[in-house]
C-alpha atoms as a PDB file:
ATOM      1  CA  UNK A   1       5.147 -12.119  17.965  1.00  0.00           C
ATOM      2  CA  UNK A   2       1.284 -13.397  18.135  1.00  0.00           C
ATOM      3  CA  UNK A   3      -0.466 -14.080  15.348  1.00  0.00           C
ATOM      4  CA  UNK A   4      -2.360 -10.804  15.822  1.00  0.00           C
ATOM      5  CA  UNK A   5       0.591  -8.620  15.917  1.00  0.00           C
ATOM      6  CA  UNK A   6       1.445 -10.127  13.309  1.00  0.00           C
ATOM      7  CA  UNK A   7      -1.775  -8.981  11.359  1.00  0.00           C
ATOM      8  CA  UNK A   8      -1.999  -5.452  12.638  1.00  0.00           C
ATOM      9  CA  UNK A   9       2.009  -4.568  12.714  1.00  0.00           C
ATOM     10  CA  UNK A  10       1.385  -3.384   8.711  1.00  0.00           C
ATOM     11  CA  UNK A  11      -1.859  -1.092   9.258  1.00  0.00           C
ATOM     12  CA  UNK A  12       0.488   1.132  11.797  1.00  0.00           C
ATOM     13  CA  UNK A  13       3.666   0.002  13.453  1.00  0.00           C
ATOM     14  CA  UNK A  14       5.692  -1.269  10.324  1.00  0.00           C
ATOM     15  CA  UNK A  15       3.335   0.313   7.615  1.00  0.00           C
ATOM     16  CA  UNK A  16       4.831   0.057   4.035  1.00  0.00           C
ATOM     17  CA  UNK A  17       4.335   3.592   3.061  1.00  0.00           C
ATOM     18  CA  UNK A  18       4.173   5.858   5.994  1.00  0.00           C
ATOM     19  CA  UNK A  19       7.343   3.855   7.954  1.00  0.00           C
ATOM     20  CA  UNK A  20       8.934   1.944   5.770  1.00  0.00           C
ATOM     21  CA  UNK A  21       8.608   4.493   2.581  1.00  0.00           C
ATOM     22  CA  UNK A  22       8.287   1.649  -0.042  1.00  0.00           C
ATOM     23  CA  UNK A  23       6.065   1.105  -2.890  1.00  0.00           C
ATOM     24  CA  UNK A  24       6.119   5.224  -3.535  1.00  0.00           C
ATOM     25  CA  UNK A  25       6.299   5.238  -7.312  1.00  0.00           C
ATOM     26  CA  UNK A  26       2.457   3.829  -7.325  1.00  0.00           C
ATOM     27  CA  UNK A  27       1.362   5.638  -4.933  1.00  0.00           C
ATOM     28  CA  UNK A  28       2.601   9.312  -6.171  1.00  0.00           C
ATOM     29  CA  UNK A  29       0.933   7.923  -9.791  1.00  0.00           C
ATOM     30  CA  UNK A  30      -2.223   6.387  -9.179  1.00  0.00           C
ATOM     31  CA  UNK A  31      -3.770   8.417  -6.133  1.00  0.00           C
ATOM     32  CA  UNK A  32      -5.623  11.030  -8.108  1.00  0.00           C
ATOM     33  CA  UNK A  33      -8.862   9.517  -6.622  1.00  0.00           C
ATOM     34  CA  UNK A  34      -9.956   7.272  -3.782  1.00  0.00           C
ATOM     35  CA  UNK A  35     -11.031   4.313  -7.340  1.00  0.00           C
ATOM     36  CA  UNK A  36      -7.723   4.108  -8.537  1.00  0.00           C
ATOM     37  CA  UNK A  37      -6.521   3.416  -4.841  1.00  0.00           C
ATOM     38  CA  UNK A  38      -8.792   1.141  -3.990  1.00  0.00           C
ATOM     39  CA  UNK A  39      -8.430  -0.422  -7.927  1.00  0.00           C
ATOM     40  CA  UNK A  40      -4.227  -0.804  -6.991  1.00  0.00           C
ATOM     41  CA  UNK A  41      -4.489  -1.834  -3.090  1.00  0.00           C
ATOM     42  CA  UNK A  42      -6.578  -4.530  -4.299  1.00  0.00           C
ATOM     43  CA  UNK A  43      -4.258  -5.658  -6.807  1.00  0.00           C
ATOM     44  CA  UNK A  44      -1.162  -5.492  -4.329  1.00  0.00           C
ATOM     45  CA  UNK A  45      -3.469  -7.662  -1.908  1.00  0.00           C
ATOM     46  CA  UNK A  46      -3.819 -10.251  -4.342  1.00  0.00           C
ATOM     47  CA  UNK A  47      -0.494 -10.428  -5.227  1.00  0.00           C
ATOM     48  CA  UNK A  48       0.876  -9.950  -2.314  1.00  0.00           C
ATOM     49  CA  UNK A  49      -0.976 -12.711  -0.211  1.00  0.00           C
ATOM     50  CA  UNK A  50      -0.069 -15.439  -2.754  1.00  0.00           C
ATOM     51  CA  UNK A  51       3.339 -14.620  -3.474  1.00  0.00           C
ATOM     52  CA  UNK A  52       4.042 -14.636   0.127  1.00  0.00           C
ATOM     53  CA  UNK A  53       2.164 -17.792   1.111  1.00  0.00           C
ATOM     54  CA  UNK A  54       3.976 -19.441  -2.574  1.00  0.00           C
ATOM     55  CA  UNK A  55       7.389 -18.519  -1.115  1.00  0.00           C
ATOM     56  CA  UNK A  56       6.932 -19.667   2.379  1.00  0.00           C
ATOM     57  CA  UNK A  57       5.304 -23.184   0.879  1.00  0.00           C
ATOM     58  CA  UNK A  58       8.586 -23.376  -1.464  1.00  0.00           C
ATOM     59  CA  UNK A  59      10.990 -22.371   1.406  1.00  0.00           C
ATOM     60  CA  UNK A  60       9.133 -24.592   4.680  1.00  0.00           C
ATOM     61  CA  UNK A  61      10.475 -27.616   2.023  1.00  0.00           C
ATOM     62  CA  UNK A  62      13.906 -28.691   2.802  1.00  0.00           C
ATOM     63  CA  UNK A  63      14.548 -30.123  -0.170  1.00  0.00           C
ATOM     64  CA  UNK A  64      13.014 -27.153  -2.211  1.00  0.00           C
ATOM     65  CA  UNK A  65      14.784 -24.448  -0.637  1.00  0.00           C
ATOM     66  CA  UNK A  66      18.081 -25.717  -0.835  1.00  0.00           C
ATOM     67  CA  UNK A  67      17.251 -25.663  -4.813  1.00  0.00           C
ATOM     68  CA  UNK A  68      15.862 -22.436  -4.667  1.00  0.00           C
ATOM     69  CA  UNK A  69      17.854 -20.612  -2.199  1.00  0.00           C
ATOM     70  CA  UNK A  70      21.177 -20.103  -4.616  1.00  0.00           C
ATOM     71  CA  UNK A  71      18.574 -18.544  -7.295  1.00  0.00           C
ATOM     72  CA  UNK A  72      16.190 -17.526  -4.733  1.00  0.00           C
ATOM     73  CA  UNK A  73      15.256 -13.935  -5.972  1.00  0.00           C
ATOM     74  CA  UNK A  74      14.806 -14.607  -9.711  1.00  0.00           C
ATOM     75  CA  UNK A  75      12.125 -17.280  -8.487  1.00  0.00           C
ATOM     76  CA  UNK A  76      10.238 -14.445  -6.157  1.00  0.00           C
ATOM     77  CA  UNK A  77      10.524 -12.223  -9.334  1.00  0.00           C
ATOM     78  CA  UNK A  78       8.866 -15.413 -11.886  1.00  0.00           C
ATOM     79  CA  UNK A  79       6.189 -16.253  -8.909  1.00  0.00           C
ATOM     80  CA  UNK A  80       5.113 -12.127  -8.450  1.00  0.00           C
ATOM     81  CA  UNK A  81       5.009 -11.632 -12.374  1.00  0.00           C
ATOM     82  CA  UNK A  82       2.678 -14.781 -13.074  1.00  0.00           C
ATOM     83  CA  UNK A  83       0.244 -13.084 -10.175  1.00  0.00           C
ATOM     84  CA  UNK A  84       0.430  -9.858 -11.594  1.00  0.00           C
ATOM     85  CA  UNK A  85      -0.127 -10.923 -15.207  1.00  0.00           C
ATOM     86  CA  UNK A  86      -3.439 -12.674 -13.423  1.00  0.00           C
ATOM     87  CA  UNK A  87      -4.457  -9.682 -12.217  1.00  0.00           C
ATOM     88  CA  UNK A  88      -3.767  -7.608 -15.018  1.00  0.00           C
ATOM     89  CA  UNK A  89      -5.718 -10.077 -17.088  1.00  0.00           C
ATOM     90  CA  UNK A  90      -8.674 -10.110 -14.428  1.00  0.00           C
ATOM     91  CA  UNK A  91      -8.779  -5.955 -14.124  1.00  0.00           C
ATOM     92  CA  UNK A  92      -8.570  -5.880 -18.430  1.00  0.00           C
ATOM     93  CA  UNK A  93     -11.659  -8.039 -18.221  1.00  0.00           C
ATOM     94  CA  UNK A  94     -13.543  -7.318 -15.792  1.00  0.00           C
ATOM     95  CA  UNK A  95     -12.379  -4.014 -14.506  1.00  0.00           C
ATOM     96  CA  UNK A  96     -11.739  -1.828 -17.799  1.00  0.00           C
ATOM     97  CA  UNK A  97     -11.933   1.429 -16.923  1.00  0.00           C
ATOM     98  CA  UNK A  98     -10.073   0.913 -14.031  1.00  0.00           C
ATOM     99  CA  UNK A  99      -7.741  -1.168 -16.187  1.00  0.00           C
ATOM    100  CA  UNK A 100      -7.015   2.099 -18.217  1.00  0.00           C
ATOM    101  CA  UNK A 101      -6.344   4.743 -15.069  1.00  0.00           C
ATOM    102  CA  UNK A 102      -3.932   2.712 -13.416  1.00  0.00           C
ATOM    103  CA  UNK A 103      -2.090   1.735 -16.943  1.00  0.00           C
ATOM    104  CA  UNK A 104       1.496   0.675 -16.682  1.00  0.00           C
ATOM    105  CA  UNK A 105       1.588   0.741 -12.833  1.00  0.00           C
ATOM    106  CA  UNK A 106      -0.437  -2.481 -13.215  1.00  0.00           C
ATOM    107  CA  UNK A 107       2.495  -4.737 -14.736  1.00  0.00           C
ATOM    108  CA  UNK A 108       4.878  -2.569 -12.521  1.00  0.00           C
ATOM    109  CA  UNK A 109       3.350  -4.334  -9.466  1.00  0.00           C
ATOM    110  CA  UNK A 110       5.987  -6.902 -10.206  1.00  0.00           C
ATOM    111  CA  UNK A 111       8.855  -4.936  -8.909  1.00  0.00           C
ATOM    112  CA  UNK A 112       7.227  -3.071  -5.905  1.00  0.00           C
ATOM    113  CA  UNK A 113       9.436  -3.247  -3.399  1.00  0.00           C
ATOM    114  CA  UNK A 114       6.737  -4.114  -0.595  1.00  0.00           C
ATOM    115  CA  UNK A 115       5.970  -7.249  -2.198  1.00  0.00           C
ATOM    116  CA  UNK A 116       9.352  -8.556  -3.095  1.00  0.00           C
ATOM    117  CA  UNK A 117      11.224  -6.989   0.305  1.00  0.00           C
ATOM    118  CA  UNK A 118       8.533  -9.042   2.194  1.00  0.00           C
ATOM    119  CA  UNK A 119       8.902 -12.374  -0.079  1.00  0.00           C
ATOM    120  CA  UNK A 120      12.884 -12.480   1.349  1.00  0.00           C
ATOM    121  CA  UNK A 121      12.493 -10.435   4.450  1.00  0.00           C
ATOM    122  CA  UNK A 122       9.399 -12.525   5.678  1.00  0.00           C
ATOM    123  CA  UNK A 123       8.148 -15.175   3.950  1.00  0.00           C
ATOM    124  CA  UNK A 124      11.077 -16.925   3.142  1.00  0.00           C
ATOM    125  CA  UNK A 125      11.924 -17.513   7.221  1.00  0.00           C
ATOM    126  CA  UNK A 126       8.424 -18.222   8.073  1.00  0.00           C
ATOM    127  CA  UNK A 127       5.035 -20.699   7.697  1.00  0.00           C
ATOM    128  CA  UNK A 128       2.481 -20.156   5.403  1.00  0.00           C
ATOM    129  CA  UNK A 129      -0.005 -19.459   7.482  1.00  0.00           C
ATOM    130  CA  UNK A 130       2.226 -16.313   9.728  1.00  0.00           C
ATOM    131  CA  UNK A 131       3.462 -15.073   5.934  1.00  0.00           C
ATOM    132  CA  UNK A 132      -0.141 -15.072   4.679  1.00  0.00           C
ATOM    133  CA  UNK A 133      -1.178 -13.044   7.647  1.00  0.00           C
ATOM    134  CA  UNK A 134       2.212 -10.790   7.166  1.00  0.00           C
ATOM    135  CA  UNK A 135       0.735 -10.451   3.983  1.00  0.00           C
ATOM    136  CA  UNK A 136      -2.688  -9.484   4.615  1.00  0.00           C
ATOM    137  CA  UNK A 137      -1.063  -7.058   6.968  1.00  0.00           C
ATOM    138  CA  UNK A 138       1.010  -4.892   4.908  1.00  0.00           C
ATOM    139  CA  UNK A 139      -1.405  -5.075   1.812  1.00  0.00           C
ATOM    140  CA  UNK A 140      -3.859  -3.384   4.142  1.00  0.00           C
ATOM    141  CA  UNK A 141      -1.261  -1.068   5.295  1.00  0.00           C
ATOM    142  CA  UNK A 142      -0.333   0.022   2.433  1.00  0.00           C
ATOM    143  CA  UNK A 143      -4.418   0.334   0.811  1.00  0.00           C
ATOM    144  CA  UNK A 144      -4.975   2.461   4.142  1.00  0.00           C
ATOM    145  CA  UNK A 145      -1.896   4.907   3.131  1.00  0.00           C
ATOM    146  CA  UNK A 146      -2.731   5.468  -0.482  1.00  0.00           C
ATOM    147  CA  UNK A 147      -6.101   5.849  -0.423  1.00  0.00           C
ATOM    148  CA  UNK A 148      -5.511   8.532   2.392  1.00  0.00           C
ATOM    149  CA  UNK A 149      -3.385  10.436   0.282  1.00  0.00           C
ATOM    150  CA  UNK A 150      -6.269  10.117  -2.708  1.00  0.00           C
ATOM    151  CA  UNK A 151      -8.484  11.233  -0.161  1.00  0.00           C
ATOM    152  CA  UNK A 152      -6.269  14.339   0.217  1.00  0.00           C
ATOM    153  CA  UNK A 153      -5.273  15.143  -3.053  1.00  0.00           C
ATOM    154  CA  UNK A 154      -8.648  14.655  -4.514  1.00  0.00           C
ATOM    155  CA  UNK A 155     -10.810  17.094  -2.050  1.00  0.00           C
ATOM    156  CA  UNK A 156      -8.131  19.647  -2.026  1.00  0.00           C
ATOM    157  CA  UNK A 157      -7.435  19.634  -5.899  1.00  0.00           C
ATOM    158  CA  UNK A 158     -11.077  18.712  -7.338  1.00  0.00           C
ATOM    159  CA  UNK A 159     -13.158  19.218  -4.014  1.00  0.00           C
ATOM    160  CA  UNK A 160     -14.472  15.534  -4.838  1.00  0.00           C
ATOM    161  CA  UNK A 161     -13.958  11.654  -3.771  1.00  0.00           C
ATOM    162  CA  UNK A 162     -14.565   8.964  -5.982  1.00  0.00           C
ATOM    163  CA  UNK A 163     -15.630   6.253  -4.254  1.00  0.00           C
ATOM    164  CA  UNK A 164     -16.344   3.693  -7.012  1.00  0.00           C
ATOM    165  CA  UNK A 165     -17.598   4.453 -10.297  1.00  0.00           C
ATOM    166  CA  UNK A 166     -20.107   6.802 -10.225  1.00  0.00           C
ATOM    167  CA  UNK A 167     -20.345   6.746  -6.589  1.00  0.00           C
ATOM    168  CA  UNK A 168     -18.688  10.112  -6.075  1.00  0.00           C
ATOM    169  CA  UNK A 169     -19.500  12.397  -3.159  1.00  0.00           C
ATOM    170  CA  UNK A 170     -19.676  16.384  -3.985  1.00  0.00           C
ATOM    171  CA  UNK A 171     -18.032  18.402  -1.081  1.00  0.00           C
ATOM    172  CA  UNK A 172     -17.316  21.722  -3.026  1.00  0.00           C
ATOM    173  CA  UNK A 173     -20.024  23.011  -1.147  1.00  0.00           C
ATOM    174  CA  UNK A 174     -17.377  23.337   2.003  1.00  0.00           C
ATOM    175  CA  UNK A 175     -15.068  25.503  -0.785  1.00  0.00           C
ATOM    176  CA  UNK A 176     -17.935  27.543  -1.779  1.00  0.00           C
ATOM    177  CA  UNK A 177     -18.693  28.039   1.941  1.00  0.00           C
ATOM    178  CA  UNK A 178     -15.090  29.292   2.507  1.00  0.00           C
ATOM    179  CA  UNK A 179     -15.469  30.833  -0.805  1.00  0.00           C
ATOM    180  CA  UNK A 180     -11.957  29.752  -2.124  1.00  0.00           C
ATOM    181  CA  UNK A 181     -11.597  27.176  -4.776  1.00  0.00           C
ATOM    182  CA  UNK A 182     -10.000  23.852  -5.205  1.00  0.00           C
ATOM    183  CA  UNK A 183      -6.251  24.107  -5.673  1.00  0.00           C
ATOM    184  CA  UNK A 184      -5.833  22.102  -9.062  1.00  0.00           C
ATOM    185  CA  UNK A 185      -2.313  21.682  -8.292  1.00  0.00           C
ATOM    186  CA  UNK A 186      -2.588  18.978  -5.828  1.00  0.00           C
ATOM    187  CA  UNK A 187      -4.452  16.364  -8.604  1.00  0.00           C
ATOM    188  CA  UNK A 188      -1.224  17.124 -10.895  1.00  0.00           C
ATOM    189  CA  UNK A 189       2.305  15.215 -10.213  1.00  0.00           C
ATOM    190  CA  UNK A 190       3.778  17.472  -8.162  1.00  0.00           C
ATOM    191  CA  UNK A 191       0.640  17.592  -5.573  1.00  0.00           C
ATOM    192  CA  UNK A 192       1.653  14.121  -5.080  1.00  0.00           C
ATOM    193  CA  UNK A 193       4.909  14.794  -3.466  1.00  0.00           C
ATOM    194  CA  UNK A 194       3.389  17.690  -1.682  1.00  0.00           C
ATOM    195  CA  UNK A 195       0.221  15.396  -0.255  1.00  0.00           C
ATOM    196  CA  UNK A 196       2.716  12.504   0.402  1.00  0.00           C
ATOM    197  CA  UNK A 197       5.104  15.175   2.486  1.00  0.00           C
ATOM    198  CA  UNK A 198       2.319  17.104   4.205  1.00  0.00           C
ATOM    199  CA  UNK A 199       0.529  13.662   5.823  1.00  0.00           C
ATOM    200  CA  UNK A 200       3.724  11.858   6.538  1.00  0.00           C
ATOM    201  CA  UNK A 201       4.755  15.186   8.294  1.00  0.00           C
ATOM    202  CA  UNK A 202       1.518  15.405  10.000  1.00  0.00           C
ATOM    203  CA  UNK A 203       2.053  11.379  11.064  1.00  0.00           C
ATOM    204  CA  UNK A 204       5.534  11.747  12.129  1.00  0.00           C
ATOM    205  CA  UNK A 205       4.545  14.593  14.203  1.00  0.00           C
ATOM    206  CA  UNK A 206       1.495  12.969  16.095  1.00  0.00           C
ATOM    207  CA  UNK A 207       3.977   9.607  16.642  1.00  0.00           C
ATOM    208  CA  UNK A 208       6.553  11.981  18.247  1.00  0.00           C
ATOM    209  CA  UNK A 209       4.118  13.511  20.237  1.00  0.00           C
ATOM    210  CA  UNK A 210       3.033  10.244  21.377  1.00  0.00           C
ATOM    211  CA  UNK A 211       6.328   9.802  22.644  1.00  0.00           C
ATOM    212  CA  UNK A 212       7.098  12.479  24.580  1.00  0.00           C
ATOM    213  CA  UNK A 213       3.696  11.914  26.387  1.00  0.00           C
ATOM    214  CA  UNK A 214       4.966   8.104  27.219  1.00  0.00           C
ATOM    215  CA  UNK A 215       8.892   9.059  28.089  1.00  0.00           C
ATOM    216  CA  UNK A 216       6.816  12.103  30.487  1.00  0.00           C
ATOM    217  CA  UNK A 217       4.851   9.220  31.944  1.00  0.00           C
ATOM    218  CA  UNK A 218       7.625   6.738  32.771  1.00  0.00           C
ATOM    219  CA  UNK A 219       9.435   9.342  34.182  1.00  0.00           C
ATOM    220  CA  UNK A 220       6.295  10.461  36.224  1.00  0.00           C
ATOM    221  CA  UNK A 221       6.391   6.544  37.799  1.00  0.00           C
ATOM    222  CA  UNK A 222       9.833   6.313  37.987  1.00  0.00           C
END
């Protein structure tokens, strides 16, 4: 695998969310608006990134790993808390309000399955520099998935997107124009699942259609 494939397998191919179904518990809670996406993809970059490029550093060490390996995933678990405490600490000082929407799913960072499945899936059998861009990768990946499902949920339930603040664009003017109104049901828990079922259905769909157009076209050469 190149370096590039590498990069870009996350965004589609092996993407956390939409393939590999990981990491859902954040991204049912938090995407009530494009913010708190952005606000949690950023803090699953960060943590991701360094945790993996920390565990391949530990593990490219001989001497290291065979110390670590026996206790191997209680020292993933230390390394991802002391990030996340970092960034829980950077978000409470600098990020407040943002701080206080995403709530407990900041600490809970520690035991998302993206970051820890990579850290002994990935990182632990490879350099820094390929786990750092493995990283980069899936943190991406998984950014682009849940701030497609805020996208979603937050146009069809409040006929809004909130960028950033108070960077919010107003597109109830398309509901008025249908002259229905938002469905309030999809900014609410269960429009999660719903939003999360619809898209991946919608996904899966366009993949398999991809396919059949590709089998039809070998055939058509063979």
């Amino acid at each position: 695998m190149t370096k590039k494939e590498n990069l870009l397998k996350g965004l589609v191919k092996e993407n956390p969310l939409f393939v590999s179904v990981l990491g859902m518990c954040p991204s049912l809670a938090v995407t009530t608006s494009l913010e708190n996406a952005l606000g949690m993809g950023i803090g699953v970059f960060f943590v991701l990134v360094l945790s993996n490029f920390t565990v391949s550093l530990i593990m490219s060490s001989p001497k290291l790993a065979e110390l670590v390996k026996p206790v191997r995933i209680p020292v993933y678990i230390v390394i991802i808390a002391t990030l996340v405490s970092v960034v829980e600490m950077l978000m409470h000082a600098f990020l407040i309000d943002l701080y206080n929407a995403l709530g407990v799913f900041i600490p809970l960072i520690v035991v998302n399955c993206i970051i820890l499945g990579r850290a002994e899936a990935f990182a632990s059998e490879n350099k820094p520099v390929d786990s750092v861009l493995d990283g980069i990768g899936m943190a991406l990946g998984f950014t682009a998935a849940i701030s497609l499902i805020s996208i979603f949920r937050e146009f069809i339930g409040k006929g809004t997107i909130t960028v950033w603040g108070d960077a919010v664009l107003n597109l109830k003017f398309i509901f008025n124009f249908l002259n229905i109104e938002p469905i309030s049901m999809f900014v609410q828990p269960v429009g999660a699942f719903l939003s999360f079922g619809l898209i991946l259905a919608t996904l899966t769909a366009i993949g398999n259609k991809r396919k059949e157009k590709m089998a039809k076209g070998v055939k058509a050469n063979g």
